[in-house]
N, C-alpha and C. Protein backbone atom coordinates (compact mmCIF):
# COMPACT_ATOMS: atom_id res chain seq x y z
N UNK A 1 0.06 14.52 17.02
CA UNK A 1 -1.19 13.92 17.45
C UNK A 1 -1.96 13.40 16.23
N UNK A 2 -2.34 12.38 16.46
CA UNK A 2 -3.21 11.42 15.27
C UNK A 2 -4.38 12.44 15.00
N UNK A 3 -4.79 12.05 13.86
CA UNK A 3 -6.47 12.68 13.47
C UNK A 3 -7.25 11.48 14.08
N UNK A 4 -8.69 12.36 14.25
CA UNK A 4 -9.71 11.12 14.67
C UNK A 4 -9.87 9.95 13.25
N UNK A 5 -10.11 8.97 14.11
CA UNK A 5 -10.52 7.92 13.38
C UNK A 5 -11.37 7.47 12.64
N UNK A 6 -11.68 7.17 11.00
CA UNK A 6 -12.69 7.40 10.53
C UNK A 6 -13.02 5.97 10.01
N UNK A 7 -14.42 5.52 9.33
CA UNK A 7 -14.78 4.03 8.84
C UNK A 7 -14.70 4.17 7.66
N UNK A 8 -14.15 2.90 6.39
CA UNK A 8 -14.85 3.63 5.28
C UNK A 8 -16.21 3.33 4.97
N UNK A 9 -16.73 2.55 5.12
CA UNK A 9 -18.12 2.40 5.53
C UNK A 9 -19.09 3.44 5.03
N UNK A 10 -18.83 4.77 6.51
CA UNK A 10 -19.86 5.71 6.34
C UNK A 10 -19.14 7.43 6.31
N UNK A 11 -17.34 7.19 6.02
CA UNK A 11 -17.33 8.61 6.16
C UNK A 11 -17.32 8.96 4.56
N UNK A 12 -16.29 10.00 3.90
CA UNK A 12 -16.27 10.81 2.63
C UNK A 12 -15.15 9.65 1.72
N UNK A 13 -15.58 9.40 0.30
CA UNK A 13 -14.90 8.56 -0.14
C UNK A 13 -13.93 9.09 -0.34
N UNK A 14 -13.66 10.43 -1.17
CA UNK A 14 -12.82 11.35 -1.20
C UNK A 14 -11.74 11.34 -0.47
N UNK A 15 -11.60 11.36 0.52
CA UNK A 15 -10.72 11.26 2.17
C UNK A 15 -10.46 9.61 1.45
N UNK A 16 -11.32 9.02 1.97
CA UNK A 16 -10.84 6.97 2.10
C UNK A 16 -9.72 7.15 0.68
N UNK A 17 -9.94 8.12 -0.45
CA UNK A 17 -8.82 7.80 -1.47
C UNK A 17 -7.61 8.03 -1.43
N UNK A 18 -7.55 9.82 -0.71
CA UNK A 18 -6.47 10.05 -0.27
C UNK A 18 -6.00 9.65 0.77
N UNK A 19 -6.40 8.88 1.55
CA UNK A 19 -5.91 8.31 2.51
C UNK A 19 -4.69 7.03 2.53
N UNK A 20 -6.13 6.29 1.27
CA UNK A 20 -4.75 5.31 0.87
C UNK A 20 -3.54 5.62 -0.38
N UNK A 21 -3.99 6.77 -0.84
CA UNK A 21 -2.75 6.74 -1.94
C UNK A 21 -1.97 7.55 -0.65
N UNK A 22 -1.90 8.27 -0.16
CA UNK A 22 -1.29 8.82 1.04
C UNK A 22 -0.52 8.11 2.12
N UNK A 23 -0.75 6.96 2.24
CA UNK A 23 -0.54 6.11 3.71
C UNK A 23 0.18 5.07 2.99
N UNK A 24 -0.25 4.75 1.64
CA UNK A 24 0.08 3.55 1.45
C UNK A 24 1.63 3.59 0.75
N UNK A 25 2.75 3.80 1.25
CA UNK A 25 3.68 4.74 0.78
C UNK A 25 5.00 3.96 0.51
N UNK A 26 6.35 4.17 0.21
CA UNK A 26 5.91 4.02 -1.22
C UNK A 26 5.64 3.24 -2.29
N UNK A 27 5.02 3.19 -3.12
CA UNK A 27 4.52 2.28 -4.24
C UNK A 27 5.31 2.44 -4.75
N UNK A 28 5.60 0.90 -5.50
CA UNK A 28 6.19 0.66 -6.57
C UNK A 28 5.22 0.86 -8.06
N UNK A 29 5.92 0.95 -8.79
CA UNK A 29 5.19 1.69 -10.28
C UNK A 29 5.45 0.44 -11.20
N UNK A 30 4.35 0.14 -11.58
CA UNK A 30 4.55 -0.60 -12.80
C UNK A 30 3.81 0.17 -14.16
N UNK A 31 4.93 0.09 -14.70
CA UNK A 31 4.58 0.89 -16.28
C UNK A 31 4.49 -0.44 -17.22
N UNK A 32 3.61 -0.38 -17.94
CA UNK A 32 2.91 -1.71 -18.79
C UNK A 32 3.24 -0.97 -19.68
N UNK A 33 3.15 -2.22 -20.94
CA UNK A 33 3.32 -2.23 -22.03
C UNK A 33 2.47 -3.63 -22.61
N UNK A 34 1.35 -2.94 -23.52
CA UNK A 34 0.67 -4.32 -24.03
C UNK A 34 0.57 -3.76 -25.43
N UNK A 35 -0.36 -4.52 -26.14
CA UNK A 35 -0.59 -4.66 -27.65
C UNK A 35 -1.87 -4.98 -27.55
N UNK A 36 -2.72 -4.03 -28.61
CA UNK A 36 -4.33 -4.45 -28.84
C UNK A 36 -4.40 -5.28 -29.60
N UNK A 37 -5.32 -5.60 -29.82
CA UNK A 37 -5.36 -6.89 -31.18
C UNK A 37 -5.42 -6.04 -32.50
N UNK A 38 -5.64 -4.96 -32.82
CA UNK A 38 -5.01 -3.98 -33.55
C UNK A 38 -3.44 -3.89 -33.83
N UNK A 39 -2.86 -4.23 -32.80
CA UNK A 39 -1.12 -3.97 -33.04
C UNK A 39 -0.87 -2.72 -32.56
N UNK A 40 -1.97 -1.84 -31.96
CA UNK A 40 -1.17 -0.73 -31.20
C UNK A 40 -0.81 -1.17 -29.90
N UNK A 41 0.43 -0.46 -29.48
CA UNK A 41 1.11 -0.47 -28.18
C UNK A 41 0.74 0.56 -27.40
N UNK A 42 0.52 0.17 -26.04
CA UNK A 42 0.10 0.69 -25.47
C UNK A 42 0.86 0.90 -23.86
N UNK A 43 0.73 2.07 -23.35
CA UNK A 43 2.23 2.08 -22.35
C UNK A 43 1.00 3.03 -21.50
N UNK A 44 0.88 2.57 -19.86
CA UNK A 44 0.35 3.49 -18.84
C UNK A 44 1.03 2.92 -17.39
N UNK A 45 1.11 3.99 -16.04
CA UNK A 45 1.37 3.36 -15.16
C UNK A 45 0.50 2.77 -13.89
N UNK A 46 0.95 1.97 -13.14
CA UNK A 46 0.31 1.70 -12.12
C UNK A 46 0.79 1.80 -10.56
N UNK A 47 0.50 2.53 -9.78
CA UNK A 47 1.26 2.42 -8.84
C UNK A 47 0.14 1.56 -7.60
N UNK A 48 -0.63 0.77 -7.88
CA UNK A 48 -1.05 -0.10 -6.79
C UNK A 48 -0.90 -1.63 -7.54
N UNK A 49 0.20 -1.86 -7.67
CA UNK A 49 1.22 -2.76 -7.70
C UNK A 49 1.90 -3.50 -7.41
N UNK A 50 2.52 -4.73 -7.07
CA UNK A 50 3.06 -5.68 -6.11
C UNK A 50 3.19 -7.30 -6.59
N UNK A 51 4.17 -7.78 -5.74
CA UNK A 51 4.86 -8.78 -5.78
C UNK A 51 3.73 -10.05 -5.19
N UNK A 52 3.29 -11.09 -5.56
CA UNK A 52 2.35 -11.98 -4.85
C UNK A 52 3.73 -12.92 -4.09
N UNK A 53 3.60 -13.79 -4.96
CA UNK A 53 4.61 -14.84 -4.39
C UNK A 53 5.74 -15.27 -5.35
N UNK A 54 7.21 -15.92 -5.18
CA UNK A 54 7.90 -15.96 -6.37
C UNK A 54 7.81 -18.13 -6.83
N UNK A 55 6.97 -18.32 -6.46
CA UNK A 55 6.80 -19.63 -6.33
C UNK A 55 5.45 -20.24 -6.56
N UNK A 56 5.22 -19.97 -8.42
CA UNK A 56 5.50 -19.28 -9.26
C UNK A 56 5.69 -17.48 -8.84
N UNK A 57 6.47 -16.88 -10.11
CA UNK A 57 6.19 -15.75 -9.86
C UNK A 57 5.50 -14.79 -10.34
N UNK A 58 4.40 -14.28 -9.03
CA UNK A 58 3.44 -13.45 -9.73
C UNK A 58 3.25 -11.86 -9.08
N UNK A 59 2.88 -11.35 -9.85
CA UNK A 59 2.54 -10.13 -9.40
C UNK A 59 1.14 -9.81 -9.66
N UNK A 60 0.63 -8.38 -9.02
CA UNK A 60 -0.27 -8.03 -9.39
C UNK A 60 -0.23 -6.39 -9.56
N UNK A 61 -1.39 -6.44 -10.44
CA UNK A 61 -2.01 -5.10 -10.74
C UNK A 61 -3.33 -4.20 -10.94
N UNK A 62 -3.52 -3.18 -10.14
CA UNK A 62 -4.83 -2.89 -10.02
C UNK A 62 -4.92 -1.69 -11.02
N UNK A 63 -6.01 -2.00 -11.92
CA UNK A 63 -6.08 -1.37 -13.11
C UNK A 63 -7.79 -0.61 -13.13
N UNK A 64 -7.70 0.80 -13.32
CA UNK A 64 -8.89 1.69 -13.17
C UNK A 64 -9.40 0.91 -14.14
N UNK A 65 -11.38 1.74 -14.48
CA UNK A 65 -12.02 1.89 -15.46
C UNK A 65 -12.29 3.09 -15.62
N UNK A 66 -13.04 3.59 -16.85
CA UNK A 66 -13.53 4.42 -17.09
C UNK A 66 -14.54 4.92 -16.26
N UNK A 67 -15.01 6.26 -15.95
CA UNK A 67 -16.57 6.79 -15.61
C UNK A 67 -17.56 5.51 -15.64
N UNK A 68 -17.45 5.28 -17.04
CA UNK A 68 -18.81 4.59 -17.47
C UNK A 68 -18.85 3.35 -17.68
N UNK A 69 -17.42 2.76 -16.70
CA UNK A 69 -17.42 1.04 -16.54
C UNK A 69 -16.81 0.09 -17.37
N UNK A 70 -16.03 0.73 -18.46
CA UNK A 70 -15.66 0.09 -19.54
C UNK A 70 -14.09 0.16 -19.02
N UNK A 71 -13.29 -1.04 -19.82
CA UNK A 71 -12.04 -1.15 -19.49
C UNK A 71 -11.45 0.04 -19.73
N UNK A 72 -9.97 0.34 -19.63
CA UNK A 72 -8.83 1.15 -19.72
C UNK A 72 -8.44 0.37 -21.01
N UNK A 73 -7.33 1.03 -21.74
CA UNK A 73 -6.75 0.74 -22.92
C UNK A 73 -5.65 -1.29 -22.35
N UNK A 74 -5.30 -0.63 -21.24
CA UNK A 74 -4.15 -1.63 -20.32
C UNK A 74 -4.94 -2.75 -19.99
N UNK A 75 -6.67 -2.49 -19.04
CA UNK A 75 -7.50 -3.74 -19.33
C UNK A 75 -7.49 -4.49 -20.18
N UNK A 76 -8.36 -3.68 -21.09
CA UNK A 76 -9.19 -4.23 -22.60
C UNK A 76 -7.86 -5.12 -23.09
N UNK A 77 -6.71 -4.91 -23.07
CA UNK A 77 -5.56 -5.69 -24.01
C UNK A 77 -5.37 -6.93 -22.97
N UNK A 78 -4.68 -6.93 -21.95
CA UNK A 78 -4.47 -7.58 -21.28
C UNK A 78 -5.76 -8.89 -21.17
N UNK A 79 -7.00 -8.22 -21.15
CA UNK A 79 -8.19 -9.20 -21.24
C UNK A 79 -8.03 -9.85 -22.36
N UNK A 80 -7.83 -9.42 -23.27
CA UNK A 80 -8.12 -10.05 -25.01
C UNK A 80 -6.49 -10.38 -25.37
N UNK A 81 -5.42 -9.94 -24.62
CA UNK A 81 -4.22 -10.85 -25.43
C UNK A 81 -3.56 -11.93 -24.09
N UNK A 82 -4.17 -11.85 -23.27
CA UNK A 82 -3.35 -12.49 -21.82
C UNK A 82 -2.06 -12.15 -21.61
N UNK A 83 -1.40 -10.86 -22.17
CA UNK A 83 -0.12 -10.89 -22.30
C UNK A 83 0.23 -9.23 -21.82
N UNK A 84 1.35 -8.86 -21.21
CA UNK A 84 2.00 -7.48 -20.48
C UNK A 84 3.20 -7.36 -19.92
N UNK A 85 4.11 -6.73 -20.32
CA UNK A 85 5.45 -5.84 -19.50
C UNK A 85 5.18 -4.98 -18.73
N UNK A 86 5.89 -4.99 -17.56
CA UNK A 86 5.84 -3.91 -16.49
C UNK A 86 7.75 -3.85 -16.53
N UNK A 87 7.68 -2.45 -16.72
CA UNK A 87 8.61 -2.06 -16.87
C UNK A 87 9.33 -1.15 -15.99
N UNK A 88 10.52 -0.83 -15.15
CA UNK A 88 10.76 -0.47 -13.77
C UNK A 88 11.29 0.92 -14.37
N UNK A 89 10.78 1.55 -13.11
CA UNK A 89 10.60 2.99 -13.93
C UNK A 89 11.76 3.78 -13.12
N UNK A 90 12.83 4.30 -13.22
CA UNK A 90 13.59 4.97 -12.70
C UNK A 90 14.06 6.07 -12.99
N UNK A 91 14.93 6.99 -12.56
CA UNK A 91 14.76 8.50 -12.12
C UNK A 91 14.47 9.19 -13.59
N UNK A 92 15.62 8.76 -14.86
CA UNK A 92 15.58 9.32 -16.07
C UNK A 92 14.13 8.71 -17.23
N UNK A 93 13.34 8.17 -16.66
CA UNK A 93 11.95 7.95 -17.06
C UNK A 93 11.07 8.30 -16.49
N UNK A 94 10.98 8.90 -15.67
CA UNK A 94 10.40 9.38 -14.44
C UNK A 94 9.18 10.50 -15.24
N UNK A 95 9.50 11.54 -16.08
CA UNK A 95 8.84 12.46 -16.71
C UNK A 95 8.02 11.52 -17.39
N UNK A 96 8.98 11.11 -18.88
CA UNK A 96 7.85 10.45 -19.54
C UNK A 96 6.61 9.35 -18.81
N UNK A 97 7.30 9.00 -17.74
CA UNK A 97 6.20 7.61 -16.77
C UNK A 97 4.85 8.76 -16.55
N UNK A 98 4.93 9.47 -16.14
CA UNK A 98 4.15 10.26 -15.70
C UNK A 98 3.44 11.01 -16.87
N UNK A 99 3.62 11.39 -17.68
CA UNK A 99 2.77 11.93 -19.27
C UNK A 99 2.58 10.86 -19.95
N UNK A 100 2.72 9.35 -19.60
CA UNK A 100 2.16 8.28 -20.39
C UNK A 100 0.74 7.75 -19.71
N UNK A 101 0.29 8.96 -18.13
CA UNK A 101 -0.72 7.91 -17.76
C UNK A 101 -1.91 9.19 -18.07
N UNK A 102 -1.34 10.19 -18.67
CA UNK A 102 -2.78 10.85 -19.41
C UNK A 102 -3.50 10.17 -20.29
N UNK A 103 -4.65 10.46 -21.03
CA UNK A 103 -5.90 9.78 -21.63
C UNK A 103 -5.49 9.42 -23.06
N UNK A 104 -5.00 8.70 -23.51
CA UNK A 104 -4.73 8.93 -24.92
C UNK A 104 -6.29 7.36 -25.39
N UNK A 105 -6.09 8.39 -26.59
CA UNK A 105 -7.08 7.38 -27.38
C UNK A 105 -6.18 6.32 -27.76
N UNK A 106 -7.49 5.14 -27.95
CA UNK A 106 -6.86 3.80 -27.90
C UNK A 106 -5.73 3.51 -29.16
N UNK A 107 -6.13 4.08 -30.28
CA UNK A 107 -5.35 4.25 -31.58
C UNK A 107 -4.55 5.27 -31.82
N UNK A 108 -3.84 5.66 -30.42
CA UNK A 108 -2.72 6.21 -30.06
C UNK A 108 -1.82 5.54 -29.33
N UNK A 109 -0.46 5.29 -29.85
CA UNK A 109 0.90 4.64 -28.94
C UNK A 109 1.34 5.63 -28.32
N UNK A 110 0.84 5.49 -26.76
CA UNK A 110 1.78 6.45 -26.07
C UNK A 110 3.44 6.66 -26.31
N UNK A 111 4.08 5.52 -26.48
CA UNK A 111 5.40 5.07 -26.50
C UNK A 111 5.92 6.35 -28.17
N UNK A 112 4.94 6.38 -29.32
CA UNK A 112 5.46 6.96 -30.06
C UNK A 112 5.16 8.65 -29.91
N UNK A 113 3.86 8.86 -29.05
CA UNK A 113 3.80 10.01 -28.68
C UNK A 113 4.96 10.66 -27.87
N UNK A 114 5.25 9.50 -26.76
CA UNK A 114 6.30 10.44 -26.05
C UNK A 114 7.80 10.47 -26.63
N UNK A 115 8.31 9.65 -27.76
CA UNK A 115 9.20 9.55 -28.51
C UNK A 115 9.98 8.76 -27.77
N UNK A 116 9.42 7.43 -27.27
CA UNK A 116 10.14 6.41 -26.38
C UNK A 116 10.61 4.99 -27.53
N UNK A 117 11.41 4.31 -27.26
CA UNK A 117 12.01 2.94 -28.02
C UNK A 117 11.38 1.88 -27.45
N UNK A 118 10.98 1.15 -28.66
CA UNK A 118 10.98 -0.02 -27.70
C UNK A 118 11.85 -1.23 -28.35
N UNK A 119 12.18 -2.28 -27.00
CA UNK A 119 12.67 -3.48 -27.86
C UNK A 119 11.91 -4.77 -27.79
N UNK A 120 12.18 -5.55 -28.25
CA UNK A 120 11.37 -7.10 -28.45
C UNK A 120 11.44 -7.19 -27.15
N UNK A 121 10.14 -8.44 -26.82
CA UNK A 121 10.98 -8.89 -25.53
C UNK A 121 10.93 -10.95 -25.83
N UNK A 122 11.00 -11.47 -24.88
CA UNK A 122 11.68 -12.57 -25.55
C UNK A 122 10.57 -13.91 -25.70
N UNK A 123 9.23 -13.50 -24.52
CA UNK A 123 8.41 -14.65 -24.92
C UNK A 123 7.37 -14.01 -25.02
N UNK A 124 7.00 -13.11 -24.85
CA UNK A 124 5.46 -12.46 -25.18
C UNK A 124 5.36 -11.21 -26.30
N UNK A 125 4.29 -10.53 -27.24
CA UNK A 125 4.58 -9.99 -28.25
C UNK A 125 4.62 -8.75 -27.08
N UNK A 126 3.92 -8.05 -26.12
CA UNK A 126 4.24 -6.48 -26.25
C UNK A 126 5.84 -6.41 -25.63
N UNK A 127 6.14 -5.32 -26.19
CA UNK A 127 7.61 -5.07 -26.18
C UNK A 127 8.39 -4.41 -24.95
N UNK A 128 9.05 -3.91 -24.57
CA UNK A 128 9.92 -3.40 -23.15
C UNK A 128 10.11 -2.00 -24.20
N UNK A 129 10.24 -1.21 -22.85
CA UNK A 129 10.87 -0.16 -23.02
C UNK A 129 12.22 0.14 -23.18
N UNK A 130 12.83 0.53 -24.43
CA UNK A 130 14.30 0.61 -24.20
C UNK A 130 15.13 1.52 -23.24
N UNK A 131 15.86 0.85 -22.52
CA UNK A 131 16.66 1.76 -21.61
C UNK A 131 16.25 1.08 -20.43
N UNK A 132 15.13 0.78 -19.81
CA UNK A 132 14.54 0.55 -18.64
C UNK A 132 15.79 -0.16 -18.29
N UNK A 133 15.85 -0.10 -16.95
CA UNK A 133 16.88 -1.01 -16.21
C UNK A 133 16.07 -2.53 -15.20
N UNK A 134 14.80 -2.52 -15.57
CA UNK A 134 14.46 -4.02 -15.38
C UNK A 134 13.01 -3.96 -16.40
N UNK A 135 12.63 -5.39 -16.78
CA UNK A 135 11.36 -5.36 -17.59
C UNK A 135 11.03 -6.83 -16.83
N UNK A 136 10.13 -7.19 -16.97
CA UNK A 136 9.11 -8.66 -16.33
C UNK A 136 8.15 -8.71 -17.46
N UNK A 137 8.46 -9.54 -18.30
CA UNK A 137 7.31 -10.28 -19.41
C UNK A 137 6.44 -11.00 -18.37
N UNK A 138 5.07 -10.92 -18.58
CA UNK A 138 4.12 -11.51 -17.72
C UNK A 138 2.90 -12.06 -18.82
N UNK A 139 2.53 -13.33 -18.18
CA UNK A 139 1.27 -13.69 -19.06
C UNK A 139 0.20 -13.72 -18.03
N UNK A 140 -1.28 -13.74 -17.93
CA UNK A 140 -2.03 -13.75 -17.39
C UNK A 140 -2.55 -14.92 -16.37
N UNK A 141 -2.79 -14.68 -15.53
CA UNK A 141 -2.64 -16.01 -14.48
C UNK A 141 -4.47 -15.90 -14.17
N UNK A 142 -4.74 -14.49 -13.38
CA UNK A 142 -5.83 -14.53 -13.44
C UNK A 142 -6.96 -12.70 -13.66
N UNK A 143 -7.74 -13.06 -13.84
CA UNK A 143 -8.26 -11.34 -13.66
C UNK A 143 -9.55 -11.43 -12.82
N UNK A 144 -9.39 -10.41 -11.88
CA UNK A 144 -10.79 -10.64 -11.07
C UNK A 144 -11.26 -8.97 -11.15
N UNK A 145 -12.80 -8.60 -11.61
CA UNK A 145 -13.43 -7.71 -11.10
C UNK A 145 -13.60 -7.11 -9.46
N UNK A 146 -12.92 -6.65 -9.24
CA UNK A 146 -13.41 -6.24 -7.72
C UNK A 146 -13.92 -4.44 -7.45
N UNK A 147 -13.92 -4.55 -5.72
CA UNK A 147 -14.12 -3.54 -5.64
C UNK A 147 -15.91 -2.80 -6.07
N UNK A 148 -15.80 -1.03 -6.09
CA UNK A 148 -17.32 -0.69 -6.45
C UNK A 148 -17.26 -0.01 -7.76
N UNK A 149 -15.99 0.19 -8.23
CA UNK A 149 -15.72 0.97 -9.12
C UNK A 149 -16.09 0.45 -10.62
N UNK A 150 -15.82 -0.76 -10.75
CA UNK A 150 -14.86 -1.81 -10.64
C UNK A 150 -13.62 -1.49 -10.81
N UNK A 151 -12.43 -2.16 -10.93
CA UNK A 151 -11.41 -2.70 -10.93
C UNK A 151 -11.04 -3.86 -11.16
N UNK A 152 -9.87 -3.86 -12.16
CA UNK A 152 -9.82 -5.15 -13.15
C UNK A 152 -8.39 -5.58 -12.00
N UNK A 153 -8.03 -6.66 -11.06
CA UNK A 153 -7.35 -7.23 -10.64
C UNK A 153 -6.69 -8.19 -11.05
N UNK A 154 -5.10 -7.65 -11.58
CA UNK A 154 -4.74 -8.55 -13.00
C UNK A 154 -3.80 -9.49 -11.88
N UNK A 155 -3.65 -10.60 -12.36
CA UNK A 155 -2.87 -11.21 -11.33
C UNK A 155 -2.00 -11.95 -12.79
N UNK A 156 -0.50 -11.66 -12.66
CA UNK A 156 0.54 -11.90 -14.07
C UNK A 156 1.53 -13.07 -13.03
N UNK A 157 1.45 -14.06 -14.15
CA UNK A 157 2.86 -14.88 -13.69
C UNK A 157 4.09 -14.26 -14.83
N UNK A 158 5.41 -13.72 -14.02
CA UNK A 158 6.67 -13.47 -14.48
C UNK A 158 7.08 -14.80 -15.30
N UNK A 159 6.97 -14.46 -16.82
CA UNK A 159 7.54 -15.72 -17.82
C UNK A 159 9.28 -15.01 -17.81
N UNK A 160 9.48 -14.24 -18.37
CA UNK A 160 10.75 -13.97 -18.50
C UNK A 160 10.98 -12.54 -17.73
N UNK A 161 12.71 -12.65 -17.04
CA UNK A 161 12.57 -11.15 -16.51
C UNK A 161 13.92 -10.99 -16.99
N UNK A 162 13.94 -9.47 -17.44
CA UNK A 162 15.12 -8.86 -18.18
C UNK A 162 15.66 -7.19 -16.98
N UNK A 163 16.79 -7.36 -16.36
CA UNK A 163 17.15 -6.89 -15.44
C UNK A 163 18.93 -6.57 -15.52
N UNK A 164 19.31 -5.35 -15.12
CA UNK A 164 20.35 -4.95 -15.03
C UNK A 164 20.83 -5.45 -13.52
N UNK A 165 21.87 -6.64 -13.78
CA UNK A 165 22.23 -6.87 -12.06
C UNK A 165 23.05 -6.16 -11.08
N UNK A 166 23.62 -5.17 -11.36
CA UNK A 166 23.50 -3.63 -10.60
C UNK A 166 22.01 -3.62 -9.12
N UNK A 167 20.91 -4.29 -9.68
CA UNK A 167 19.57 -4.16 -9.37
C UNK A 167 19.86 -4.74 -8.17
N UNK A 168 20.42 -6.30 -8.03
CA UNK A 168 20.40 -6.68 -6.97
C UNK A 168 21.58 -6.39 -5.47
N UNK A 169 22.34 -5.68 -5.91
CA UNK A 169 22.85 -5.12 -4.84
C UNK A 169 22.27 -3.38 -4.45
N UNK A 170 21.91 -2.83 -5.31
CA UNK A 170 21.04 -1.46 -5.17
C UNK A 170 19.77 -1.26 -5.82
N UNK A 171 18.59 -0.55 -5.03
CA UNK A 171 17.42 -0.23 -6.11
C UNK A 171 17.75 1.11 -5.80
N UNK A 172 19.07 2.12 -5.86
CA UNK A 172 19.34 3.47 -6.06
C UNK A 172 18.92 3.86 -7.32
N UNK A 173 18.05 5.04 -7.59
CA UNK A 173 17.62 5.85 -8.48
C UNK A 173 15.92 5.01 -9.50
N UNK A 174 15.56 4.15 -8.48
CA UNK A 174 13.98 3.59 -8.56
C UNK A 174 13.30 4.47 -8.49
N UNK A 175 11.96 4.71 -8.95
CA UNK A 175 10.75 5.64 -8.44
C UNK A 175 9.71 4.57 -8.03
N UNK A 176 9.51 5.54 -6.78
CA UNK A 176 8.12 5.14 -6.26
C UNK A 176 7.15 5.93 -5.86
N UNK A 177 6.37 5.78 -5.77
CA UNK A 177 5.04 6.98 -5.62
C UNK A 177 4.35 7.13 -4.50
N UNK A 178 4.04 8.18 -4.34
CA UNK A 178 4.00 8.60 -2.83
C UNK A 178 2.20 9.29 -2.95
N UNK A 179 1.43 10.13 -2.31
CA UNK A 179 0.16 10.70 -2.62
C UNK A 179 0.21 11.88 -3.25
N UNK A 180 -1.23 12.15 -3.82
CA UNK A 180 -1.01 13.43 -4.69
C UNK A 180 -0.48 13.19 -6.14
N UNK A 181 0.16 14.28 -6.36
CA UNK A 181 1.32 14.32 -7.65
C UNK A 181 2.83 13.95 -7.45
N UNK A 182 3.37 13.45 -5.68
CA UNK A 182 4.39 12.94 -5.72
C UNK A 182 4.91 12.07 -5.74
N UNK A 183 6.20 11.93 -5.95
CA UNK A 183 7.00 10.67 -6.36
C UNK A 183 8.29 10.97 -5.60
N UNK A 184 9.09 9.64 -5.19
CA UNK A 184 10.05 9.74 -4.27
C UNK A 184 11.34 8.72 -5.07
N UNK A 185 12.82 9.34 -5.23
CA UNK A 185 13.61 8.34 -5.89
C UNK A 185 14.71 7.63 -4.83
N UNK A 186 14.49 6.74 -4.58
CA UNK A 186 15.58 6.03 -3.93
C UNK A 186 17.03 6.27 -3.91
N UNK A 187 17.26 7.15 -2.86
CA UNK A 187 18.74 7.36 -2.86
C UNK A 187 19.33 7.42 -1.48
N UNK A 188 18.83 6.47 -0.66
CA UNK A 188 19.13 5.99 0.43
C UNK A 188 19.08 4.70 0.59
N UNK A 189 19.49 3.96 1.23
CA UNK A 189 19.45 2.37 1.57
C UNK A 189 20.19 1.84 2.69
N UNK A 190 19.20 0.74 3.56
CA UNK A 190 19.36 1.01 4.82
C UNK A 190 19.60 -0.86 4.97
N UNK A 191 20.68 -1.27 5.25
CA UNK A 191 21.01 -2.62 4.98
C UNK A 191 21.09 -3.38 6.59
N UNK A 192 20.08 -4.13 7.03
CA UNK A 192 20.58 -5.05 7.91
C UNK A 192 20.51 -5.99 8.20
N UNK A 193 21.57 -6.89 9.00
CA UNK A 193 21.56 -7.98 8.78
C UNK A 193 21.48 -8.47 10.11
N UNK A 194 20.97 -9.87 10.73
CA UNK A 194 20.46 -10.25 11.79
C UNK A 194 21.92 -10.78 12.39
């Protein structure tokens, strides 16, 4: 039996959050990778994430702020270099994805904290994660403030995408994120054809 029905309007925001990280199931994760104008690298994830259209191809990403309204490390760069990797996060990155989206100060590389590689990537300066089994170089298409929080709404056109083609006949051993602290890995797949 359903729960009663609530507005977000006027019920508990609390609830309206878990509701949608809860319902909205599962997310795909995009793990970024940018560069400050400093030259530090910077690696966090996102799991409210998604595909716009491939004509051009863009994606998007919804990126927190701070308490006190100021960008995230992943904002602030992305605003000031127009440039980001999202990097596909699967089962054997799965730990580190998840201890890269704690607080690190800005003049900290998560990537060297967690003792991760990175490699070039081919048209934009921040770099891919080595190992990843897909990366999407993205340049900035557009950014919109939304929301009450705010929220920086990055909208990336795919310049170059670097992908293991394994990918396109299986996304076996993908993570995607589910509510709470969980995460779910793809090891089922359900194929049909009309």
């Amino acid at each position: 039996m359903l729960e009663k029905v609530i507005t977000s309007e006027v019920e508990d925001k609390r609830l309206i959050a878990q509701l949608m990280f809860s319902l909205i199931v599962p997310r795909p994760i995009a793990w970024v990778t940018t560069v400050s104008t400093d030259g530090v690298v910077n690696l966090a994830p996102f799991s409210f994430y998604n595909g716009i259209t491939s004509k051009p191809p863009l994606v998007m990403i919804s990126v927190g702020r701070r308490k006190d309204g100021t960008r995230k490390d992943t904002g602030r760069n992305i605003a000031e270099t127009g440039e980001f990797v999202i990097n596909l996060v699967s089962e054997e990155f799965l730990e580190p994805m998840v201890r890269s989206g704690s607080d690190f100060p800005p003049e900290v590389s998560e990537v060297e904290e967690l003792g991760l590689e990175l490699e070039p990537s081919e048209v934009v300066k921040p770099p891919r994660i080595k190992g990843v089994r897909a990366a999407l170089e993205c340049k900035l298409y557009e950014l919109i403030e939304i929301g009450n929080t705010p929220m920086d709404l990055v909208i990336g056109k795919v310049v170059a995408f670097h992908y293991d083609p394994e990918l396109l006949k299986s996304s076996g051993g993908v993570v995607g994120r589910l509510g709470g602290k969980r995460y779910t890995v793809i090891d089922r797949e359900i194929e049909i054809t009309k």
